[in-house]
PDB file of N, CA and C in Angstrom:
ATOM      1  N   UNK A   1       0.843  -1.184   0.000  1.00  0.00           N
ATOM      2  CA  UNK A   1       0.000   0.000   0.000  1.00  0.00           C
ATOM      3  C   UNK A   1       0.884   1.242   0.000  1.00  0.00           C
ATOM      4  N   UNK A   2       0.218   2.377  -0.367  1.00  0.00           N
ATOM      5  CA  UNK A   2       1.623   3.370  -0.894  1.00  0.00           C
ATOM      6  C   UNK A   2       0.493   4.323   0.035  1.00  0.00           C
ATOM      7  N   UNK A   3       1.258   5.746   0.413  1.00  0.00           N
ATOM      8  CA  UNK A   3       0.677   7.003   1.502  1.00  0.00           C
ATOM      9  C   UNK A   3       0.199   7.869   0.020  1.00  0.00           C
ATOM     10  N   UNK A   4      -0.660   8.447   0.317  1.00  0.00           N
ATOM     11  CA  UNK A   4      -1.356   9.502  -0.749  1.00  0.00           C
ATOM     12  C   UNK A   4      -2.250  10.680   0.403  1.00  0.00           C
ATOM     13  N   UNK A   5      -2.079  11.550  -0.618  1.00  0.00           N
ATOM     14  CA  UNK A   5      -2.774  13.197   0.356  1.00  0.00           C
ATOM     15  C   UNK A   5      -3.914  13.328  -0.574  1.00  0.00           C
ATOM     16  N   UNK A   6      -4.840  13.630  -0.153  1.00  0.00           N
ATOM     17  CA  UNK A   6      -6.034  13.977  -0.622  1.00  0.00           C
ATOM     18  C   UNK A   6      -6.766  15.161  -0.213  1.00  0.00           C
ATOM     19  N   UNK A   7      -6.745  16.213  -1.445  1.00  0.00           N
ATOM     20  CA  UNK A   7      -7.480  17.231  -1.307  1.00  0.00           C
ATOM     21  C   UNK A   7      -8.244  17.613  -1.794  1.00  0.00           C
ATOM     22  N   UNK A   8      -9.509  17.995  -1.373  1.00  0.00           N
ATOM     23  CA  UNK A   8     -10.569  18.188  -2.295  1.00  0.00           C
ATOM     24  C   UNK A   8     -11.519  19.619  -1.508  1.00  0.00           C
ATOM     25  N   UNK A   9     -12.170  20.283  -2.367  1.00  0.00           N
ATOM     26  CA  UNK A   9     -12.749  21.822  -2.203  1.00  0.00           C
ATOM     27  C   UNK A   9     -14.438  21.493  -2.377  1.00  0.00           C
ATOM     28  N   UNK A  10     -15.056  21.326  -1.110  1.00  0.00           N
ATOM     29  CA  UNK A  10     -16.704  21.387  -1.326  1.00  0.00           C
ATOM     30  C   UNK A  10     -17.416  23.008  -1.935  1.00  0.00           C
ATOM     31  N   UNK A  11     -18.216  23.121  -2.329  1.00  0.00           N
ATOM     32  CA  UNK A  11     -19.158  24.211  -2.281  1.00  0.00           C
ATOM     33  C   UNK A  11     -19.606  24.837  -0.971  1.00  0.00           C
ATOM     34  N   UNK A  12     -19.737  26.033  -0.771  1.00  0.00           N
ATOM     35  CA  UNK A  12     -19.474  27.006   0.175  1.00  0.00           C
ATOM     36  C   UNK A  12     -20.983  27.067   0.735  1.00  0.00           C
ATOM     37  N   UNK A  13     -22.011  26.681  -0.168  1.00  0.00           N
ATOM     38  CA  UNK A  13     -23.326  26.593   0.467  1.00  0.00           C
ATOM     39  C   UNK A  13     -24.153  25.564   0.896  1.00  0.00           C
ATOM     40  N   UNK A  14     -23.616  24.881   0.913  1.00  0.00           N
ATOM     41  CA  UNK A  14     -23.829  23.235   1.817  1.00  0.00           C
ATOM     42  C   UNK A  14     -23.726  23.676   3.252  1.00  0.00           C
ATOM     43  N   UNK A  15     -24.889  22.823   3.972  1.00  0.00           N
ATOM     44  CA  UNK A  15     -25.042  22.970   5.108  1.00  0.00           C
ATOM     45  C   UNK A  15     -23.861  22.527   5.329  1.00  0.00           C
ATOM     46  N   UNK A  16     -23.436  22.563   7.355  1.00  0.00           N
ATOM     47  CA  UNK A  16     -22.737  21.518   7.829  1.00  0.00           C
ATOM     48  C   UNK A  16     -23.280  20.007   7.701  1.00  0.00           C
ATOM     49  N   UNK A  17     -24.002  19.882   8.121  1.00  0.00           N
ATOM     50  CA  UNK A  17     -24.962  18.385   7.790  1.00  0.00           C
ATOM     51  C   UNK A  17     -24.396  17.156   6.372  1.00  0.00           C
ATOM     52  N   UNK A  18     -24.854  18.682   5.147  1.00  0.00           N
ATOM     53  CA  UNK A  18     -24.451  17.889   4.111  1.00  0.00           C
ATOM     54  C   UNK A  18     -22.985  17.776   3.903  1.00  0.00           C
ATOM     55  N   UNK A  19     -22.172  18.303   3.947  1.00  0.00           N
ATOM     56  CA  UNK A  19     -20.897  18.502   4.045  1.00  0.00           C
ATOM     57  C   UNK A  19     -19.721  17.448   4.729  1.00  0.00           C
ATOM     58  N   UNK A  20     -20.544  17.312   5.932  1.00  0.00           N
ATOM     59  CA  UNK A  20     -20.268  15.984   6.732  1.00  0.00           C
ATOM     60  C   UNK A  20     -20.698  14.666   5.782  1.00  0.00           C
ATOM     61  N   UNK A  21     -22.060  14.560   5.121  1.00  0.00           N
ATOM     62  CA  UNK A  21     -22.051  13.488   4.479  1.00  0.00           C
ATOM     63  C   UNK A  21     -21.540  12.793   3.358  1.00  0.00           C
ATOM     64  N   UNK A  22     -21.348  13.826   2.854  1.00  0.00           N
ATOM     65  CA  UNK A  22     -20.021  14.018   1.349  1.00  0.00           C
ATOM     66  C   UNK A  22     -18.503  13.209   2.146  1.00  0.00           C
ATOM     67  N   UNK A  23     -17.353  14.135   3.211  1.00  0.00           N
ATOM     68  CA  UNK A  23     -16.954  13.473   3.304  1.00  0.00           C
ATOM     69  C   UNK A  23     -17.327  11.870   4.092  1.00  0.00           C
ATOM     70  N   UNK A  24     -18.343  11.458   4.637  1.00  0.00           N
ATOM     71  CA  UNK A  24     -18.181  10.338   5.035  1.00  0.00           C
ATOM     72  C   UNK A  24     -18.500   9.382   3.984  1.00  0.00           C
ATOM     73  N   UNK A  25     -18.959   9.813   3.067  1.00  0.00           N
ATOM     74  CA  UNK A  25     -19.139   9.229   1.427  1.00  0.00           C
ATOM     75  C   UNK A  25     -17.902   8.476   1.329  1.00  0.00           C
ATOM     76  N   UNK A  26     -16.804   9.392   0.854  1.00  0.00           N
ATOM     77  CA  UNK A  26     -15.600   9.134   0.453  1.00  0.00           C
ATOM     78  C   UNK A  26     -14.987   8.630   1.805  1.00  0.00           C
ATOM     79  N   UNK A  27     -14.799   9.162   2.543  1.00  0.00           N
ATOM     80  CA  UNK A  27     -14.052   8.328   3.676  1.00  0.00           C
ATOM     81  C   UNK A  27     -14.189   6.795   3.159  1.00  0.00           C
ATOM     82  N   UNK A  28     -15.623   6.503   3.837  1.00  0.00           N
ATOM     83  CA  UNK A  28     -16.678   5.111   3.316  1.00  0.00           C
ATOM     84  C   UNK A  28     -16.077   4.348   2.587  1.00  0.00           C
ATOM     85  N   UNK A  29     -15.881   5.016   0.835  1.00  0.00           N
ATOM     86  CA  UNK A  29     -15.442   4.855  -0.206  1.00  0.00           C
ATOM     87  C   UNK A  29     -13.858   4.056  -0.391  1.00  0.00           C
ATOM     88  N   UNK A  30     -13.152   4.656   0.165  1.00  0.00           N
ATOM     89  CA  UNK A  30     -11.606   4.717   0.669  1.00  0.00           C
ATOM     90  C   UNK A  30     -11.814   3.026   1.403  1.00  0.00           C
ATOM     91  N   UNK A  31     -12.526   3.366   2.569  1.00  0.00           N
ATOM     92  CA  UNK A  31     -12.322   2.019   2.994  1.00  0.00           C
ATOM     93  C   UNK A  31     -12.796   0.681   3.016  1.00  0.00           C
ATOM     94  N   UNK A  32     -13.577   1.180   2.184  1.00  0.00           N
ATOM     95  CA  UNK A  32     -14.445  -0.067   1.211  1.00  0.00           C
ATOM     96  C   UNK A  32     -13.813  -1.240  -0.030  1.00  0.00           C
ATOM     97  N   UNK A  33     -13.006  -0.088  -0.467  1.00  0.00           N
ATOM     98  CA  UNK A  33     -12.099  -0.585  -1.216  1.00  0.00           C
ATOM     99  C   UNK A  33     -10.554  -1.101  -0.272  1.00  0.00           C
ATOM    100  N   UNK A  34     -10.325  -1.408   0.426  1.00  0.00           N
ATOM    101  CA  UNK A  34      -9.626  -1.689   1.244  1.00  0.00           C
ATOM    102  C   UNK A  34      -8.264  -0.697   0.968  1.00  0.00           C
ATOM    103  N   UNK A  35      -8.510   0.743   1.449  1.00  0.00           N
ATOM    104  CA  UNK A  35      -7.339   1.866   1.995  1.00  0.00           C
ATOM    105  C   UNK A  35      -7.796   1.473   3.473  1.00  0.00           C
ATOM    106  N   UNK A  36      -7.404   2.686   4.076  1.00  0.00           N
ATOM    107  CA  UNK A  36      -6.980   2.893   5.484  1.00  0.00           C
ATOM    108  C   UNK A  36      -6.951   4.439   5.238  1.00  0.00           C
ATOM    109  N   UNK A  37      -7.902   5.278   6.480  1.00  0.00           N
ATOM    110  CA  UNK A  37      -7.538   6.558   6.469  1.00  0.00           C
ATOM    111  C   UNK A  37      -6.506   7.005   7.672  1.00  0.00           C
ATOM    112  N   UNK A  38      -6.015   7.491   7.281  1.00  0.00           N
ATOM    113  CA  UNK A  38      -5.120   7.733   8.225  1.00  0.00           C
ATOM    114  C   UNK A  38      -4.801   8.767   9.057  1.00  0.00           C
ATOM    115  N   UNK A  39      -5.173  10.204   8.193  1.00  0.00           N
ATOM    116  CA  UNK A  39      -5.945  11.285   9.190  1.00  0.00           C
ATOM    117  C   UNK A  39      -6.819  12.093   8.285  1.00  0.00           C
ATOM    118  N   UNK A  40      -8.267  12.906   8.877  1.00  0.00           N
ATOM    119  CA  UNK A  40      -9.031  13.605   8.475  1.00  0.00           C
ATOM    120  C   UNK A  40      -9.226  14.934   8.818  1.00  0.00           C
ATOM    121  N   UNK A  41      -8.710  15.939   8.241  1.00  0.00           N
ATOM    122  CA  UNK A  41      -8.678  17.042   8.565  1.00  0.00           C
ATOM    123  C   UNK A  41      -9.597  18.085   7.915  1.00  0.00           C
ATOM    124  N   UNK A  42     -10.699  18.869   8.492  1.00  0.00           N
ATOM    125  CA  UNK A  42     -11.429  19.745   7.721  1.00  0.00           C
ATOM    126  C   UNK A  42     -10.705  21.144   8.131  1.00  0.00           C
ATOM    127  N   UNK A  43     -10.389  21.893   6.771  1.00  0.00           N
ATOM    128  CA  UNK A  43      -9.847  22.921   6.954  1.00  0.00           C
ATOM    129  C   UNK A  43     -10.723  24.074   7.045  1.00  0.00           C
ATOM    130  N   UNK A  44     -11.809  23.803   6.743  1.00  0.00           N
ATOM    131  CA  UNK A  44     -13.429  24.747   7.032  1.00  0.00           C
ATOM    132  C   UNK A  44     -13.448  25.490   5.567  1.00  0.00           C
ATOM    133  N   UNK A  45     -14.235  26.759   5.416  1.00  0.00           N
ATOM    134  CA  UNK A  45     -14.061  27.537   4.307  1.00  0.00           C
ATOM    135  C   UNK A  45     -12.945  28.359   4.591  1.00  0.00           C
ATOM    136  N   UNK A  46     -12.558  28.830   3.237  1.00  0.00           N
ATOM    137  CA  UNK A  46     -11.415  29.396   2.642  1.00  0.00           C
ATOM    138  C   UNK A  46     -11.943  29.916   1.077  1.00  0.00           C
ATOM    139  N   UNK A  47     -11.362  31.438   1.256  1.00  0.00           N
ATOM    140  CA  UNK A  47     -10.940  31.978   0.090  1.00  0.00           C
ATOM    141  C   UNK A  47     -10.325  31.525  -1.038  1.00  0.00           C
ATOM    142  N   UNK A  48     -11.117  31.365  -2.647  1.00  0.00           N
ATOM    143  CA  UNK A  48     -10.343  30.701  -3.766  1.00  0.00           C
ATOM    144  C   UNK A  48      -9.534  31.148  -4.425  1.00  0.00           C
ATOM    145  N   UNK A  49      -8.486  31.040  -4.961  1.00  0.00           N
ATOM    146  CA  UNK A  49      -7.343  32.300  -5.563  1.00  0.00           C
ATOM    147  C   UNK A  49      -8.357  32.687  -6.501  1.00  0.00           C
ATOM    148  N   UNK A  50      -9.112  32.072  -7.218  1.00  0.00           N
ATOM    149  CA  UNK A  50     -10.144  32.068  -8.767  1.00  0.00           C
ATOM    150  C   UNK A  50     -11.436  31.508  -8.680  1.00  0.00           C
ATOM    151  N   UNK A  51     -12.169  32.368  -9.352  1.00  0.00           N
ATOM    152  CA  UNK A  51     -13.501  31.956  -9.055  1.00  0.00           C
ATOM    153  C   UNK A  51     -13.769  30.911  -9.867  1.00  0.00           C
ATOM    154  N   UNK A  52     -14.197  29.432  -9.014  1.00  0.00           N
ATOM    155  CA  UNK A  52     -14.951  28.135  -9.871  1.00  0.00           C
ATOM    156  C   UNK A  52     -16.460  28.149  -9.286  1.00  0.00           C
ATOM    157  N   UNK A  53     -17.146  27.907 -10.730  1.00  0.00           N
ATOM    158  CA  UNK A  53     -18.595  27.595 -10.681  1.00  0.00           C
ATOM    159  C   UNK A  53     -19.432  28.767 -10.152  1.00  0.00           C
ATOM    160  N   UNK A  54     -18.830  30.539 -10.485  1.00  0.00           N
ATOM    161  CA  UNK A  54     -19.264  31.231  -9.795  1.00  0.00           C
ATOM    162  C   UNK A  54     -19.318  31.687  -8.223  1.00  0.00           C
ATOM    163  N   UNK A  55     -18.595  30.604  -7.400  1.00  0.00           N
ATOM    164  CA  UNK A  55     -18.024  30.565  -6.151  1.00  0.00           C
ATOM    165  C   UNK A  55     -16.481  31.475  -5.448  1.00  0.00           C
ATOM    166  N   UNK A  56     -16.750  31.933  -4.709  1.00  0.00           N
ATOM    167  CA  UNK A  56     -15.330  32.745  -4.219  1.00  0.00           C
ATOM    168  C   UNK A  56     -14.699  32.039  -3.336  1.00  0.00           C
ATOM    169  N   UNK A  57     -15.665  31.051  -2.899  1.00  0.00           N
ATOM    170  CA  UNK A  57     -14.979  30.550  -1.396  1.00  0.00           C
ATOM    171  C   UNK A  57     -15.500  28.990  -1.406  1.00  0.00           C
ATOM    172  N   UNK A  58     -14.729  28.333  -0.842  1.00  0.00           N
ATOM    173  CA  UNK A  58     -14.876  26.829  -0.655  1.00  0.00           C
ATOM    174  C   UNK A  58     -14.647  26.067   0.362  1.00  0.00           C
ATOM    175  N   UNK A  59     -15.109  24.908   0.889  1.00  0.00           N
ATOM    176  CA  UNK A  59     -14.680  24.245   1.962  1.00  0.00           C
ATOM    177  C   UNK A  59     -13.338  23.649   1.978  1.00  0.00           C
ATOM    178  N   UNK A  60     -12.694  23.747   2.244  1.00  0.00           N
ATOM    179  CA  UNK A  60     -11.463  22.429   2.204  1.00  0.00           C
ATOM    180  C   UNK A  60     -11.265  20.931   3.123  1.00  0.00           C
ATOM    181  N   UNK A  61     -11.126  19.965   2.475  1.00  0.00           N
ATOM    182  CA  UNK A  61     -11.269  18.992   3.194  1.00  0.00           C
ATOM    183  C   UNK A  61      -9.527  18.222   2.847  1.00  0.00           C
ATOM    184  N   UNK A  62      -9.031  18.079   3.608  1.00  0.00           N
ATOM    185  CA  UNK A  62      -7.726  16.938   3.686  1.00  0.00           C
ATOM    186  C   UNK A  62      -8.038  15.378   4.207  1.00  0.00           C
ATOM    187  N   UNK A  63      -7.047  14.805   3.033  1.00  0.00           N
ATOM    188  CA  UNK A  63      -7.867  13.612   3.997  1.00  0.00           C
ATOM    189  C   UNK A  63      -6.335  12.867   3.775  1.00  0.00           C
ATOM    190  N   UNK A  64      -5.322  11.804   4.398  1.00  0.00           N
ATOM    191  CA  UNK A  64      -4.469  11.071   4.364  1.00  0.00           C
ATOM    192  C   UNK A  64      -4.887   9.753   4.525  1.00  0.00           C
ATOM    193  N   UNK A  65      -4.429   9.121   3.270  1.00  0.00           N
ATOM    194  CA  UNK A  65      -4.729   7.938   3.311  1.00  0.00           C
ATOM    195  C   UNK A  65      -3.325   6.618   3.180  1.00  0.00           C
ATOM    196  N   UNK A  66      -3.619   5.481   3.294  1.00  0.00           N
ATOM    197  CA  UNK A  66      -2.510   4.378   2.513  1.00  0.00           C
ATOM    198  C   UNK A  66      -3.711   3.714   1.694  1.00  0.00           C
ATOM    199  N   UNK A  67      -3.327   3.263   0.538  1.00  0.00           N
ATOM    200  CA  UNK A  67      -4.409   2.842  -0.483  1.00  0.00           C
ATOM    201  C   UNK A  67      -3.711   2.208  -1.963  1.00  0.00           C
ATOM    202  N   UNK A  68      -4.095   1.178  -2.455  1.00  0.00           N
ATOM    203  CA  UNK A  68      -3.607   0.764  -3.583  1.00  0.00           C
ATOM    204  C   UNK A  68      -3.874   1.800  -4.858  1.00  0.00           C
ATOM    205  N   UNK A  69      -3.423   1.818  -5.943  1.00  0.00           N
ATOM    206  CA  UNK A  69      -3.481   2.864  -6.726  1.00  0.00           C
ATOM    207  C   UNK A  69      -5.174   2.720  -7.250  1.00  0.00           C
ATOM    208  N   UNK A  70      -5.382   1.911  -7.348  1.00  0.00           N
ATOM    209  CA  UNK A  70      -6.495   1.406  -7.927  1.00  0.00           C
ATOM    210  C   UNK A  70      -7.977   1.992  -6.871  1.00  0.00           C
ATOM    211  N   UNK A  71      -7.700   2.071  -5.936  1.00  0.00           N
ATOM    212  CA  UNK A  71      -8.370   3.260  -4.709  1.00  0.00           C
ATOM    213  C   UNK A  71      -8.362   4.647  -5.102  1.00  0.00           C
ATOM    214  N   UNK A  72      -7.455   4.999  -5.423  1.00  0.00           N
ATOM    215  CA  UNK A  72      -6.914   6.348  -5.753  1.00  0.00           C
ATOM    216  C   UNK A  72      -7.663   6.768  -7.110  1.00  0.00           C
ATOM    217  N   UNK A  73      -7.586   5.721  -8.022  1.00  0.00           N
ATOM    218  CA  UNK A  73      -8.292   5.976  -9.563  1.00  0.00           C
ATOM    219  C   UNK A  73      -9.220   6.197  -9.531  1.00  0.00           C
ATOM    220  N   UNK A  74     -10.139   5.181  -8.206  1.00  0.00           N
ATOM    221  CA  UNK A  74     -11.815   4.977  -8.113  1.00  0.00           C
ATOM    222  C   UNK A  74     -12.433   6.377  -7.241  1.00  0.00           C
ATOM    223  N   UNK A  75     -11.566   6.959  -6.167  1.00  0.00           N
ATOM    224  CA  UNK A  75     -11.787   7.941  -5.700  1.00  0.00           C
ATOM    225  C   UNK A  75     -11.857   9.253  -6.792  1.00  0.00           C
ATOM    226  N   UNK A  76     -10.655   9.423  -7.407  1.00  0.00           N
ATOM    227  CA  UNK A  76     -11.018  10.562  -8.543  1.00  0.00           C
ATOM    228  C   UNK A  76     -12.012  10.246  -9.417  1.00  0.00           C
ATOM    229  N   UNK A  77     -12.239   9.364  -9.894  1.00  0.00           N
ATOM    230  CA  UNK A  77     -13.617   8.914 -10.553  1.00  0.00           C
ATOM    231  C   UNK A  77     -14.741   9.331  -9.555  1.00  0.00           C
ATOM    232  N   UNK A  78     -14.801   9.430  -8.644  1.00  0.00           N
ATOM    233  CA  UNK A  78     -16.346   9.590  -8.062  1.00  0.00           C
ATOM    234  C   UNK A  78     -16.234  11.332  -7.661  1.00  0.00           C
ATOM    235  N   UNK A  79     -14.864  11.725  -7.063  1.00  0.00           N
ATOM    236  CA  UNK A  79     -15.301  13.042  -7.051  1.00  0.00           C
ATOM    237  C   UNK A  79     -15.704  13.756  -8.857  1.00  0.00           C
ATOM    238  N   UNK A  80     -14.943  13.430  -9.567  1.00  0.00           N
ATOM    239  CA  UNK A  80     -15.298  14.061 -11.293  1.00  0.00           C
ATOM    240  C   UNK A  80     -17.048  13.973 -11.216  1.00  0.00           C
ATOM    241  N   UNK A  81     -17.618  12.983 -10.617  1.00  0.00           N
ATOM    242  CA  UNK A  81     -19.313  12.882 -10.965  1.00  0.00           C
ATOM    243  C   UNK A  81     -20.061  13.294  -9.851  1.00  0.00           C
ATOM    244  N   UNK A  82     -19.131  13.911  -8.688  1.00  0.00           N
ATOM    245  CA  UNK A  82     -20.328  14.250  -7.419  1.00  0.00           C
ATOM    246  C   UNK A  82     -20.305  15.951  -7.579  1.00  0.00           C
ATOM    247  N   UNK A  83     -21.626  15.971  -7.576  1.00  0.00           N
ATOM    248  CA  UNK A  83     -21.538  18.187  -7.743  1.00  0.00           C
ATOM    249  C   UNK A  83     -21.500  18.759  -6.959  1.00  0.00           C
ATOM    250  N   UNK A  84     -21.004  18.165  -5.511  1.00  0.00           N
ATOM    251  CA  UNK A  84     -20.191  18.993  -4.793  1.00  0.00           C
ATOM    252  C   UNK A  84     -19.201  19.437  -4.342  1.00  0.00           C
ATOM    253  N   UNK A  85     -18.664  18.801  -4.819  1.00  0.00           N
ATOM    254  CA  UNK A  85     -17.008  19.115  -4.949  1.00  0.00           C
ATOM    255  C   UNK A  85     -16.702  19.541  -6.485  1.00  0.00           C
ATOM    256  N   UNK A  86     -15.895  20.970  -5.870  1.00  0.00           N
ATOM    257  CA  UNK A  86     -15.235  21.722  -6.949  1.00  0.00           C
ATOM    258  C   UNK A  86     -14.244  21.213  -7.410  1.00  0.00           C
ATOM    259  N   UNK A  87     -13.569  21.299  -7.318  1.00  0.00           N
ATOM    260  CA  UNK A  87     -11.753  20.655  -7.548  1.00  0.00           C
ATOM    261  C   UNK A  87     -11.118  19.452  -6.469  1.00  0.00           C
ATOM    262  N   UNK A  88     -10.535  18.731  -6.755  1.00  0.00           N
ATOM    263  CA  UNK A  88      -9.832  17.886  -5.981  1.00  0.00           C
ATOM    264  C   UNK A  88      -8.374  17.657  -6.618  1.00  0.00           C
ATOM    265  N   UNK A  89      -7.228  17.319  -5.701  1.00  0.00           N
ATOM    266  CA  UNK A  89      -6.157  16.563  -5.688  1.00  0.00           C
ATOM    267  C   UNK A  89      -5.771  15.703  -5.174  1.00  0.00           C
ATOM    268  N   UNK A  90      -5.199  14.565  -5.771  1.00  0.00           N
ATOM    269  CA  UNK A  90      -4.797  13.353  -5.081  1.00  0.00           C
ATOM    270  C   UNK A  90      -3.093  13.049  -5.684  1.00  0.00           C
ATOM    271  N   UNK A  91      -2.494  13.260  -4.029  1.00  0.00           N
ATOM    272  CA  UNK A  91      -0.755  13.194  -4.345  1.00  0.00           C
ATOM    273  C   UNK A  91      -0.553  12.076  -3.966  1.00  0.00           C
ATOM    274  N   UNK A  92       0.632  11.186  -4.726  1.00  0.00           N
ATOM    275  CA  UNK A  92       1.385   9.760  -3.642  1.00  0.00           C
ATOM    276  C   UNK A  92       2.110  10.933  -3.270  1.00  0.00           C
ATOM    277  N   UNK A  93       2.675  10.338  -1.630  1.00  0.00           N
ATOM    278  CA  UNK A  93       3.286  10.862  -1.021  1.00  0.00           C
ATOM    279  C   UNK A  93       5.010   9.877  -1.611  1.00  0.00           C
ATOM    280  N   UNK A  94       5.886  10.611  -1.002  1.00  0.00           N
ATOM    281  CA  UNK A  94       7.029   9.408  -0.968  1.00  0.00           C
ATOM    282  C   UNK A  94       8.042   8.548   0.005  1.00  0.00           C
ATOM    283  N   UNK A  95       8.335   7.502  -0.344  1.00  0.00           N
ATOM    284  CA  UNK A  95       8.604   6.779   0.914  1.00  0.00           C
ATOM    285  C   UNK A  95      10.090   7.376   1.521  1.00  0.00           C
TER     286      UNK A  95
END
């Protein structure tokens, strides 16, 4: 299993409620496919350098995982089709 950083930017008008359920989506997701999270950090809203989707501001969510690559593929695949999340990144870290 290899370490990967995961970052991804919710929409700024989502309750807390929904926001929470998005990431426990993916958390879910992650460990369904057999990753391991390893830490979850919400960075709250934040200012965007550039406006996406008409938005100035976004949630930030960090998430650290260990996960086969094939986790990693299936995760960017589901944020590309969920409409609440603006942008995401997913780094391997290195050993």
């Amino acid at each position: 299993m290899r370490k990967y950083e995961v970052v991804f930017v919710l929409r700024p008008d989502l309750d807390e409620e929904k926001n929470t359920g998005v990431i426990e989506k993916f958390k879910t997701l992650i460990e369904s496919h057999g990753g391991e999270v390893v830490k979850l950090d919400k960075w709250g809203k934040r200012r965007l350098a550039y406006e996406i989707k008409d938005f100035k501001e976004g949630f930030y969510v960090l998430i650290q995982m260990n996960a086969d690559s094939k986790v990693a593929t299936e995760l960017s695949r589901v944020f590309k089709i969920t409409d609440e999340v603006l942008r995401h990144m997913i780094v391997r870290e290195d050993e």
